[in-house]
Protein backbone atom coordinates (compact mmCIF):
# COMPACT_ATOMS: atom_id res chain seq x y z
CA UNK A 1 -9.86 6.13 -17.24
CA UNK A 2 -7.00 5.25 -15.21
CA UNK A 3 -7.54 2.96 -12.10
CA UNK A 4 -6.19 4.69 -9.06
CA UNK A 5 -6.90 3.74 -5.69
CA UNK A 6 -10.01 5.07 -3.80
CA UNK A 7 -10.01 8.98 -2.18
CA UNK A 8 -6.95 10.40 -4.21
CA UNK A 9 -9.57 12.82 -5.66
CA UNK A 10 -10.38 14.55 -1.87
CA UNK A 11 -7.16 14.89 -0.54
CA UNK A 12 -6.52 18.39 -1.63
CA UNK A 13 -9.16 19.62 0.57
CA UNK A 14 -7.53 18.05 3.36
CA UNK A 15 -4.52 20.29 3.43
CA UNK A 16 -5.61 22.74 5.78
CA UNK A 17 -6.59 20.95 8.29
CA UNK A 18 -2.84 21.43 9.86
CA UNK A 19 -2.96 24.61 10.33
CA UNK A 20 -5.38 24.67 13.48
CA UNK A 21 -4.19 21.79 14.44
CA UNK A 22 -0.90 23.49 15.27
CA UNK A 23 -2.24 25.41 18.11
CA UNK A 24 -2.71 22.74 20.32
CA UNK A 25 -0.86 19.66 21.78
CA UNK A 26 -0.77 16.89 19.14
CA UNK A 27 -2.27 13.63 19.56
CA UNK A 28 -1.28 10.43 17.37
CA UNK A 29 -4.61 8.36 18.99
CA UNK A 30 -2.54 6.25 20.81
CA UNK A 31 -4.00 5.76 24.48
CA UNK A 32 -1.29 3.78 25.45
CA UNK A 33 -3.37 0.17 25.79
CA UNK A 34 -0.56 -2.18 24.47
CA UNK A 35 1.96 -0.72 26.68
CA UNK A 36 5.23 0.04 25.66
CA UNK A 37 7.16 -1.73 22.81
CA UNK A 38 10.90 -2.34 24.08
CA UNK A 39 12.02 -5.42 22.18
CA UNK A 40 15.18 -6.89 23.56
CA UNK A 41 15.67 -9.53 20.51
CA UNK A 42 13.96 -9.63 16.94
CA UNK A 43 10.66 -9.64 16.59
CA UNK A 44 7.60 -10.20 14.25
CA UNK A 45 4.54 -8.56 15.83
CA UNK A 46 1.12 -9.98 15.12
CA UNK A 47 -1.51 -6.77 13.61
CA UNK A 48 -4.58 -6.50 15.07
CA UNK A 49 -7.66 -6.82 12.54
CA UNK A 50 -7.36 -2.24 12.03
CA UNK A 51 -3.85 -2.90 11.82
CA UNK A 52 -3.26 0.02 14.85
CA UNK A 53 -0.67 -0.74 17.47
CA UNK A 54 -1.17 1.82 20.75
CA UNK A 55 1.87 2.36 22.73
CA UNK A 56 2.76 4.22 25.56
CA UNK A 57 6.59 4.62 24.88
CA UNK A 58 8.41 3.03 21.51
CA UNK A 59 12.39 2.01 21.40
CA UNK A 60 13.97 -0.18 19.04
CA UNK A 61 17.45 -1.19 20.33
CA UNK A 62 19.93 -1.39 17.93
CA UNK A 63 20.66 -4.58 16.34
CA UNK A 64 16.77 -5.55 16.87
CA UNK A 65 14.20 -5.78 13.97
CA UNK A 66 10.88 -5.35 13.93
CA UNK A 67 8.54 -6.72 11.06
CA UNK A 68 5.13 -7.53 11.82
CA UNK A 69 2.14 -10.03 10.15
CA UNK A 70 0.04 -9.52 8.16
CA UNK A 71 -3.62 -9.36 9.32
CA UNK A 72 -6.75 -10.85 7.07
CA UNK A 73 -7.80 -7.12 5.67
CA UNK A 74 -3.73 -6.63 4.97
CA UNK A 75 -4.11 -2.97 6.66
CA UNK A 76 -1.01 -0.63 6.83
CA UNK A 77 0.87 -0.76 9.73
CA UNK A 78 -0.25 2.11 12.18
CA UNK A 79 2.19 2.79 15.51
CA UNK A 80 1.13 5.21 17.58
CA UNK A 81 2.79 6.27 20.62
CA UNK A 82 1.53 8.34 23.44
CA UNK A 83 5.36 9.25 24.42
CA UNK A 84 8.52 9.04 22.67
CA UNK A 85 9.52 6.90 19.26
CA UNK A 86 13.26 6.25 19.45
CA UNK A 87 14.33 3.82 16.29
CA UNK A 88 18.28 2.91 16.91
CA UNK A 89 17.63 -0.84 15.35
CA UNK A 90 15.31 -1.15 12.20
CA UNK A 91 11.26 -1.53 11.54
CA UNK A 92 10.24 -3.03 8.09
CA UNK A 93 7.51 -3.59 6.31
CA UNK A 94 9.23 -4.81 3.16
CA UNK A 95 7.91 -6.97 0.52
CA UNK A 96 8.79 -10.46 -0.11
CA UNK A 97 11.03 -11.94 -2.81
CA UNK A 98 8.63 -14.22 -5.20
CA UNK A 99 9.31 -17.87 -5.61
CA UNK A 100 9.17 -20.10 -8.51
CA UNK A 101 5.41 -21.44 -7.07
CA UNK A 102 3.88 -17.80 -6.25
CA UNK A 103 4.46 -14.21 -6.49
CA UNK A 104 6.04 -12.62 -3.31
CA UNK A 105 3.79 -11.31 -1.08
CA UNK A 106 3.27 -7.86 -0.16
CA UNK A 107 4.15 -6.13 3.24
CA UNK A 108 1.56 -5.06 5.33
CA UNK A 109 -0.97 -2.79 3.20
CA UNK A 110 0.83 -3.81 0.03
CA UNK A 111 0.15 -5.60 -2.82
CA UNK A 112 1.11 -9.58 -4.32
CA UNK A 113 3.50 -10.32 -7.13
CA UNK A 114 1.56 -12.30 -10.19
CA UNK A 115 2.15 -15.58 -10.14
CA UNK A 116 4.84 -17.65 -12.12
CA UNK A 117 4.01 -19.60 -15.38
CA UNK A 118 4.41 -23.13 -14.49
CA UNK A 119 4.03 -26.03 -17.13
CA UNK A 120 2.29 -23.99 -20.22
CA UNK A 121 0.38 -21.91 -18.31
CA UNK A 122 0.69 -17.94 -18.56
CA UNK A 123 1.94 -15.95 -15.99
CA UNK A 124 -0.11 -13.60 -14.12
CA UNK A 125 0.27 -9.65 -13.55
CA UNK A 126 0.77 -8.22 -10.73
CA UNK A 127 -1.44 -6.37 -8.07
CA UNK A 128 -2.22 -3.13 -6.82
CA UNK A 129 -2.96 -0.31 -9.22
CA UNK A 130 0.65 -0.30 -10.48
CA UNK A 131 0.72 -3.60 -11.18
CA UNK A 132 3.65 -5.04 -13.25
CA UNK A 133 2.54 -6.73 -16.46
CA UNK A 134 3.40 -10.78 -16.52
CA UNK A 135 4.77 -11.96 -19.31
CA UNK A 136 5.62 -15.09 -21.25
CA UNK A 137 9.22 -13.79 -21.90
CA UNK A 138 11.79 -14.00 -19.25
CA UNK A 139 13.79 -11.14 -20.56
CA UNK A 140 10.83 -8.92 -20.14
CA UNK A 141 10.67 -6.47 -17.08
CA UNK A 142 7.19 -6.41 -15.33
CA UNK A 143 8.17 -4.18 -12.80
CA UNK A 144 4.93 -2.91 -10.25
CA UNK A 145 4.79 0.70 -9.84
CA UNK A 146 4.18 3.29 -6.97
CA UNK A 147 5.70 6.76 -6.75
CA UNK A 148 6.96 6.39 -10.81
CA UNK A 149 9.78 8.98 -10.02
CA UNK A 150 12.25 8.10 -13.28
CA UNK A 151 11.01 9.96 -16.68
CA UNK A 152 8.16 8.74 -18.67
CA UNK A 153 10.17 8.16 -21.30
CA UNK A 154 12.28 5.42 -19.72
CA UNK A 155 9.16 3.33 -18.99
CA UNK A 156 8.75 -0.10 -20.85
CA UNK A 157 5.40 -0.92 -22.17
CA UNK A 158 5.16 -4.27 -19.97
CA UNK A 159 5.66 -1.75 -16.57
CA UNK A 160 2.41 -0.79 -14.83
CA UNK A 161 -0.38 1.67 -14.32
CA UNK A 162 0.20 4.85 -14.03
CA UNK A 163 1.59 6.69 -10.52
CA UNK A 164 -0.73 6.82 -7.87
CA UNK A 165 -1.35 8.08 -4.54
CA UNK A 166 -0.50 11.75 -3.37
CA UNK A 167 2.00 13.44 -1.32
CA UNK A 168 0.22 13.58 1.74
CA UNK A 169 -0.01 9.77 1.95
CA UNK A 170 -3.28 9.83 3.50
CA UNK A 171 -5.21 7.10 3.12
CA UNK A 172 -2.52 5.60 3.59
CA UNK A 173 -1.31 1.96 0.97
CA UNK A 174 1.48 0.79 -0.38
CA UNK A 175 3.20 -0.33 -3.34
CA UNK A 176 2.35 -2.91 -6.27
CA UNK A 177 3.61 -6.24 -7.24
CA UNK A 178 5.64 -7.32 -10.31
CA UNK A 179 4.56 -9.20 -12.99
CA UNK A 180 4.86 -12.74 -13.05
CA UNK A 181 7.33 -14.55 -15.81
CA UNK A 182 7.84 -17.69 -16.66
CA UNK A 183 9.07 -20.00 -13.60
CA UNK A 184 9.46 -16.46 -11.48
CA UNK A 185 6.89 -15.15 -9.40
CA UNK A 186 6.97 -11.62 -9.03
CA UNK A 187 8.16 -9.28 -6.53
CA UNK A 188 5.86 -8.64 -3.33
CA UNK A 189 5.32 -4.10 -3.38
CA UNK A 190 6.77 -2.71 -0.28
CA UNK A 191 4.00 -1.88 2.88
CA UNK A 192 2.47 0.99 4.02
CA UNK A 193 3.33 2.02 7.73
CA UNK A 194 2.12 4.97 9.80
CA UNK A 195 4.74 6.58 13.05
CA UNK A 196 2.95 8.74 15.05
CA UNK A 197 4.12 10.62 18.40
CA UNK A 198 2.23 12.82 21.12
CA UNK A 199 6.32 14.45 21.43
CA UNK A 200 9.17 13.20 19.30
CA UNK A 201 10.12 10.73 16.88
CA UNK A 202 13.92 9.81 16.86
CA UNK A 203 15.68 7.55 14.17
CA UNK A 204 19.33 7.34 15.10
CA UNK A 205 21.84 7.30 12.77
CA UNK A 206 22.61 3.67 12.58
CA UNK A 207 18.99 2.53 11.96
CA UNK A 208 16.59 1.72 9.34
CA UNK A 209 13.11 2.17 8.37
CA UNK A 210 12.04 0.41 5.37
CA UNK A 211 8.92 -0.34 3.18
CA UNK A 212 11.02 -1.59 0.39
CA UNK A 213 9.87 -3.87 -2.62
CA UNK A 214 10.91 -7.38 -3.46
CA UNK A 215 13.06 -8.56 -6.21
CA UNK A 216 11.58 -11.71 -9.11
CA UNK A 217 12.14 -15.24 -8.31
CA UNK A 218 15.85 -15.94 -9.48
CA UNK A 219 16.67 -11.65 -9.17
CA UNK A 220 14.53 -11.05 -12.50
CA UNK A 221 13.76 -7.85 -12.70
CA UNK A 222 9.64 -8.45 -12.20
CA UNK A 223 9.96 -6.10 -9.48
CA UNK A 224 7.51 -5.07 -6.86
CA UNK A 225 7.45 -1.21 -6.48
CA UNK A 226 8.66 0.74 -2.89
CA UNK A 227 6.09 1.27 -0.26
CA UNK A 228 5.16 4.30 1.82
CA UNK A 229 6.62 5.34 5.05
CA UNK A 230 4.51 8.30 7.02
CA UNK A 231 6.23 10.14 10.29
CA UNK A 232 3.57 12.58 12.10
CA UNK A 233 5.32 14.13 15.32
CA UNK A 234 5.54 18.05 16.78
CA UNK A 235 9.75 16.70 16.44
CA UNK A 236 11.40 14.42 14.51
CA UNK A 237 14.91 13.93 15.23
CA UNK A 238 17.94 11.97 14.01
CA UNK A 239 19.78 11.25 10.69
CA UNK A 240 19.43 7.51 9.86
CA UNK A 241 17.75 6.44 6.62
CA UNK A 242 14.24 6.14 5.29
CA UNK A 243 13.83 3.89 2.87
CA UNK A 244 11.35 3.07 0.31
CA UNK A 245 13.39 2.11 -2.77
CA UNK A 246 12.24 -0.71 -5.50
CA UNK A 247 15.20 -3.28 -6.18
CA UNK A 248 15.87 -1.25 -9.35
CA UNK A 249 16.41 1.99 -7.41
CA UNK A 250 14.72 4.81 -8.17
CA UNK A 251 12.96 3.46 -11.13
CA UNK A 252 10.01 1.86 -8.83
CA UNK A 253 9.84 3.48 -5.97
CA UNK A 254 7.53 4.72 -3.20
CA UNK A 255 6.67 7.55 -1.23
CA UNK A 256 7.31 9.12 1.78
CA UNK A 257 6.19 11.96 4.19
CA UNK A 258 6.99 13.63 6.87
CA UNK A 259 4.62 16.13 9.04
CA UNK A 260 6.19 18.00 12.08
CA UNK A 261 5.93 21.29 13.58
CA UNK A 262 9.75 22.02 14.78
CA UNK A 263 12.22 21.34 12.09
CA UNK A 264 15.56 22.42 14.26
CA UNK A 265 16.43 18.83 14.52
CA UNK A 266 15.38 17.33 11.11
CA UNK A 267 18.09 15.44 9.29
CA UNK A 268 16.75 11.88 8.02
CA UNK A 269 18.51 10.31 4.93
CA UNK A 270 15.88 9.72 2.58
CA UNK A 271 16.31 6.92 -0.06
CA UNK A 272 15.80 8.29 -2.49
CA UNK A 273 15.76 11.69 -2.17
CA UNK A 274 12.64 12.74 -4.65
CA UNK A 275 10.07 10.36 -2.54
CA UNK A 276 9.70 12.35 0.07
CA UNK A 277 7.54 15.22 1.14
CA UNK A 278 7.06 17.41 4.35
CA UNK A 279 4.83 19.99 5.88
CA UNK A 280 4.24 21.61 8.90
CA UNK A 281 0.26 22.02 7.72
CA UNK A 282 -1.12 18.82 8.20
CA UNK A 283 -0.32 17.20 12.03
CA UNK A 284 -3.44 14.81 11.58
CA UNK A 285 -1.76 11.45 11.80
CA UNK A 286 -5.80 9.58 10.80
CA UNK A 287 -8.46 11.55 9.79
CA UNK A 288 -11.69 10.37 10.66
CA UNK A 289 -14.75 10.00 8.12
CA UNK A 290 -12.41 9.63 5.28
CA UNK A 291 -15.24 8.63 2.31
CA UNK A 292 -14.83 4.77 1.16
CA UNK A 293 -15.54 2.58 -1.30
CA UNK A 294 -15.93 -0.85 -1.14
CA UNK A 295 -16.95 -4.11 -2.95
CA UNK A 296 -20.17 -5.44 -1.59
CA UNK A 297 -20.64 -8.35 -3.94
CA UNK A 298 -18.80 -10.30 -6.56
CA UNK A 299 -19.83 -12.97 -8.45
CA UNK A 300 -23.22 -13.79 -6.08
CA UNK A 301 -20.46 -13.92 -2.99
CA UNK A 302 -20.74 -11.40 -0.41
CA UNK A 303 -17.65 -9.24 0.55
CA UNK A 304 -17.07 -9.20 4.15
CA UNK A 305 -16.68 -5.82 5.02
CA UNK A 306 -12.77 -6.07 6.36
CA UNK A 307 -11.84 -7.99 3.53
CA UNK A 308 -8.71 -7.05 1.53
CA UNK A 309 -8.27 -4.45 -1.44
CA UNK A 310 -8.11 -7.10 -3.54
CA UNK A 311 -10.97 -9.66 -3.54
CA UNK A 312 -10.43 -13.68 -5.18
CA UNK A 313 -13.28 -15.81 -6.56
CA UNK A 314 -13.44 -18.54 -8.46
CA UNK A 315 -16.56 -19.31 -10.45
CA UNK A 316 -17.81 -23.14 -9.97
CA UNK A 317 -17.75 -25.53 -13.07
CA UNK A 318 -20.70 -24.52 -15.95
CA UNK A 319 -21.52 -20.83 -14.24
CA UNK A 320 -22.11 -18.40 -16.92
CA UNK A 321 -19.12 -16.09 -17.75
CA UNK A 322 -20.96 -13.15 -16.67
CA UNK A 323 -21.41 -11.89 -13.34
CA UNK A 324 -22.13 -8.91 -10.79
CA UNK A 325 -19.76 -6.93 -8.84
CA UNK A 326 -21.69 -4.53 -6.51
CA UNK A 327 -19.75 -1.62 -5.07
CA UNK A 328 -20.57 0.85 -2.44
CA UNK A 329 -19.47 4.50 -1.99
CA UNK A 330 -19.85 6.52 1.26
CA UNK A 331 -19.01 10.13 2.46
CA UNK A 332 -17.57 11.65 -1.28
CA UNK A 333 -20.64 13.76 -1.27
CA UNK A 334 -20.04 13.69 -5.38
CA UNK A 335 -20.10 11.32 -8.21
CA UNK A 336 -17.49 8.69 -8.49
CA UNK A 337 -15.74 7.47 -10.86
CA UNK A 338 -15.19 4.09 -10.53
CA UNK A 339 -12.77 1.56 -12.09
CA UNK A 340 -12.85 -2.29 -11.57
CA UNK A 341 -9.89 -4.58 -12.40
CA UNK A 342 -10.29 -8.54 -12.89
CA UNK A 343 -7.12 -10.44 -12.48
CA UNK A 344 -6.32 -14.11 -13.05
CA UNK A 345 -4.00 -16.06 -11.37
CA UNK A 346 -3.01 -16.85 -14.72
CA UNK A 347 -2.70 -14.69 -17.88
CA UNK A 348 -3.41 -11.15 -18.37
CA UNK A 349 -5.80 -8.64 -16.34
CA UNK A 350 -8.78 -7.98 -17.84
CA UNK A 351 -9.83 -4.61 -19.81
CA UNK A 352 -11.24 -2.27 -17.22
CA UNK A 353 -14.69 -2.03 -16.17
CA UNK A 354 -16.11 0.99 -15.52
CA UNK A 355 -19.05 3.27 -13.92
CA UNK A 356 -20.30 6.06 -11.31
CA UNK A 357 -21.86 5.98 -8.34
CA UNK A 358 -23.79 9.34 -7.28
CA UNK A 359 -23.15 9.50 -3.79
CA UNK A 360 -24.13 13.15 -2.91
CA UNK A 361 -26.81 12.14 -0.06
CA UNK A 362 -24.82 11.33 3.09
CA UNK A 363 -26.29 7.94 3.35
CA UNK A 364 -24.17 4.94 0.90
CA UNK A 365 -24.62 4.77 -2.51
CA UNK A 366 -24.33 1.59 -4.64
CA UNK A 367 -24.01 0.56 -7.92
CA UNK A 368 -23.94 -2.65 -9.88
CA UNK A 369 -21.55 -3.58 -12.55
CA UNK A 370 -21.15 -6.72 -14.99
CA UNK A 371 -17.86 -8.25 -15.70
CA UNK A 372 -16.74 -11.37 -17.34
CA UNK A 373 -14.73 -13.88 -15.38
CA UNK A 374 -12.62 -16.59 -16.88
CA UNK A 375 -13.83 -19.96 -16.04
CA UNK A 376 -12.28 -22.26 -13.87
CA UNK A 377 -9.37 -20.41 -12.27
CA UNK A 378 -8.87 -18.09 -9.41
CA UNK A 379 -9.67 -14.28 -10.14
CA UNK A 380 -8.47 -11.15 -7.83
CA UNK A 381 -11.60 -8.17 -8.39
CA UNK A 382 -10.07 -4.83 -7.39
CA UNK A 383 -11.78 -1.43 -7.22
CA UNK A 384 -10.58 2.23 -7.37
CA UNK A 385 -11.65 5.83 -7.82
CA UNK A 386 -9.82 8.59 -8.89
C-alpha cells in the first residue's frame, strides 16, 4: 500500500466546483484584519497557529524578502489579500540546509531532513511521505521526493516513496526531507504556501517566489524535495519566476498551480516547467469541510489536536515494545485506507502499518492500530490515506 498523505483520494470530485464559482466576484477569505503587508526592509513574519495571514493590500518592494516562522502545527503558509498582491522583491518558504548535528528543517508545511549518523550511530530517513532513505554510505543519494517529475527509471533504490499529492494542490503540503548520512543531516523539503486575491496577483519580472528544498550537510546530495506554490486570483499578472526546484533540479521537485479566470496577462517563468498546472475551473482558494484524519493517540500519549503531521515519542526505560496508535477519520463518507509510518531518529523507518477506518456515518470514525517502537530513542509516527 503506498503511504500518501491524507485526502488525495477526494480531490477529483472537487474539480467542478470552479465552474459556478466563476459567476460571481471571487473571494480569497481574507477580511482584511492584519492590515496591509508593505515591508520596507527584510522580514521574517511570525504564523499564526492556522498559519492564515489576512491582508487588505500585499506589496513586496524589490530588494525585500519575506520568509516567515514556523508555527507549532507547521501549517502552510496561507496569504490572502482582500485587494491587490504585487511581488517585485521575493517570498520564500524554502527549506533549510541540514547540519552535521540535525537534518534541515522544513519550510512552513514541509517536512525535516533525517538526522546525521554521529559516533556509530545510524542515520535516520527522512520525513514526509517522500522521504529520502538515510544511509550509512556517504556516497549514497537519499534524496526526499515530491512531484517525482524525472523517469522512473532514473530513480535510485535509496530515493523515497512514491509521488504524491495532485495537481490541484488542495490540501495543500509540501515537500519531504532527505535522508540522513553519515556526519550530514539531510536536506529540509521546500514549504507549502497559498496566494490568494479578491482582484489580481502581480509578480514582476525581477522577483521570486520560492518553496525550494535544501541541499545535505557539506552539499551531499541527501536532498530535500521542492515544495508547492498555489496562486488563486480572477488575474495574475507578470513574468518573474516560480520556483519550486530540489537542489538537483528537476529530479526532486515540487508542484505548482495556478487558478485564474483571465489569462490575457499570464506570463510567469515556472521552474521547472513540468510542475506546474492551471485552470480556470477551480477559483476556491480553501475549501471548507475538507474530510481529515488525524492521530488521536500514540503510545498512551494524547495528540493535541493542532499538532504536526508528524508526531515524536519516546517510550520510557522497560515499556513494552508494543504500543497503540489511535487514528481518527472525519467527513470521507467511505472506508479509508490507512497507512502509518514509525521513524527513528536513528536508523531506518519502520515497515508500514496498516488498516481501515469505515467512516461512512457523518460523525468520526476511529480505529486502533499496534506498532512496535524501538526502545529508548526518539520516534516520529506519521499517518496517511490514499
Amino acid at each position: 500500500m503506498k503511504a500518501l498523505p491524507i485526502l488525495l483520494r477526494l480531490l477529483g470530485a472537487l474539480s467542478c466546483v470552479g465552474a459556478e464559482a466563476q459567476n460571481v466576484a471571487f473571494q480569497s477569505g481574507s477580511d482584511g484584519r492584519d492590515g496591509a503587508l508593505q515591508p520596507t526592509t527584510s522580514v521574517e513574519i511570525p504564523l499564526p497557529d492556522d498559519g492564515i495571514l489576512r491582508y487588505s493590500t500585499v506589496r513586496i518592494p524589490p530588494q525585500v524578502t519575506v520568509t516567515f516562522t514556523r508555527n507549532a502545527a507547521n501549517t502552510p503558509v496561507y496569504l490572502l489579500s482582500q485587494g491587490d498582491v504585487e511581488i517585485h522583491g521575493t517570498i520564500s518558504v524554502n527549506g533549510e540546509t541540514g547540519t552535521g548535528l540535525r537534518g534541515g528543517r522544513g519550510g512552513p508545511g514541509g517536512f525535516d531532513g533525517g538526522l546525521p549518523g554521529i559516533g556509530g550511530s545510524l542515520p535516520g530517513d527522512g520525513l514526509g511521505p517522500g522521504g529520502g532513505r538515510g544511509s550509512g554510505s556517504s556516497t549514497t543519494v537519499g534524496r526526499g521526493i515530491f512531484g517525482n517529475l524525472f523517469p522512473q527509471a532514473d530513480r535510485r533504490p535509496t530515493d523515497g516513496e512514491e509521488p504524491y499529492g495532485t495537481s490541484l494542490l488542495t490540501p495543500l503540503f509540501g515537500g519531504s526531507g532527505g535522508g540522513g548520512l553519515p556526519g550530514s543531516g539531510g536536506g529540509g523539503g521546500g514549504g507549502a504556501l497559498l496566494i490568494a486575491s479578491n482582484t489580481r496577483i502581480t509578480n514582476s519580472q525581477n522577483s521570486n517566489i520560492t518553496a525550494v528544498g535544501a541541499a545535505g550537510f557539506g552539499n551531499n546530495a541527501n536532498w530535500g524535495s521542492g515544495g508547492a506554490i498555489r496562486l488563486v486570483a480572477p488575474v495574475i499578472s507578470g513574468d518573474g519566476p516560480i520556483s519550486v526546484l530540489g537542489p538537483g533540479g528537476n529530479v526532486n521537485a515540487g508542484r505548482i498551480r495556478c487558478d485564474l479566470i483571465d489569462r490575457r496577462f499570464f506570463g510567469l517563468r515556472f521552474n521547472p516547467q513540468g510542475a506546474v498546472s492551471a485552470s480556470e475551473a477551480f477559483m476556491v482558494a480553501m475549501p471548507a469541510n475538507l474530510p481529515t484524519l488525524r492521530l488521536v493517540r500514540v503510545a498512551g500519549v494524547d495528540v493535541p489536536p493542532d499538532a504536526p503531521a508528524g508526531f515524536t515519542v519516546t517510550l520510557p526505560f522497560n515499556s513494552p515494545a508494543t504500543q497503540e496508535i489511535v487514528l481518527e477519520a472525519s467527513g470521507f463518507s467511505a472506508d479509508v485506507p490507512v497507512a502509518l509510518r514509525l521513524t527513528p531518529g536513528s536508523g531506518a523507518a519502520l515497515p508500514l502499518v496498516t488498516g481501515s477506518i469505515p467512516n461512512f456515518a457523518p460523525t468520526p470514525a476511529r480505529l486502533s492500530l499496534q506498532a512496535s517502537f524501538p526502545p529508548n530513542t526518539p520516534v516520529t509516527v506519521e499517518a496517511w490515506t490514499r
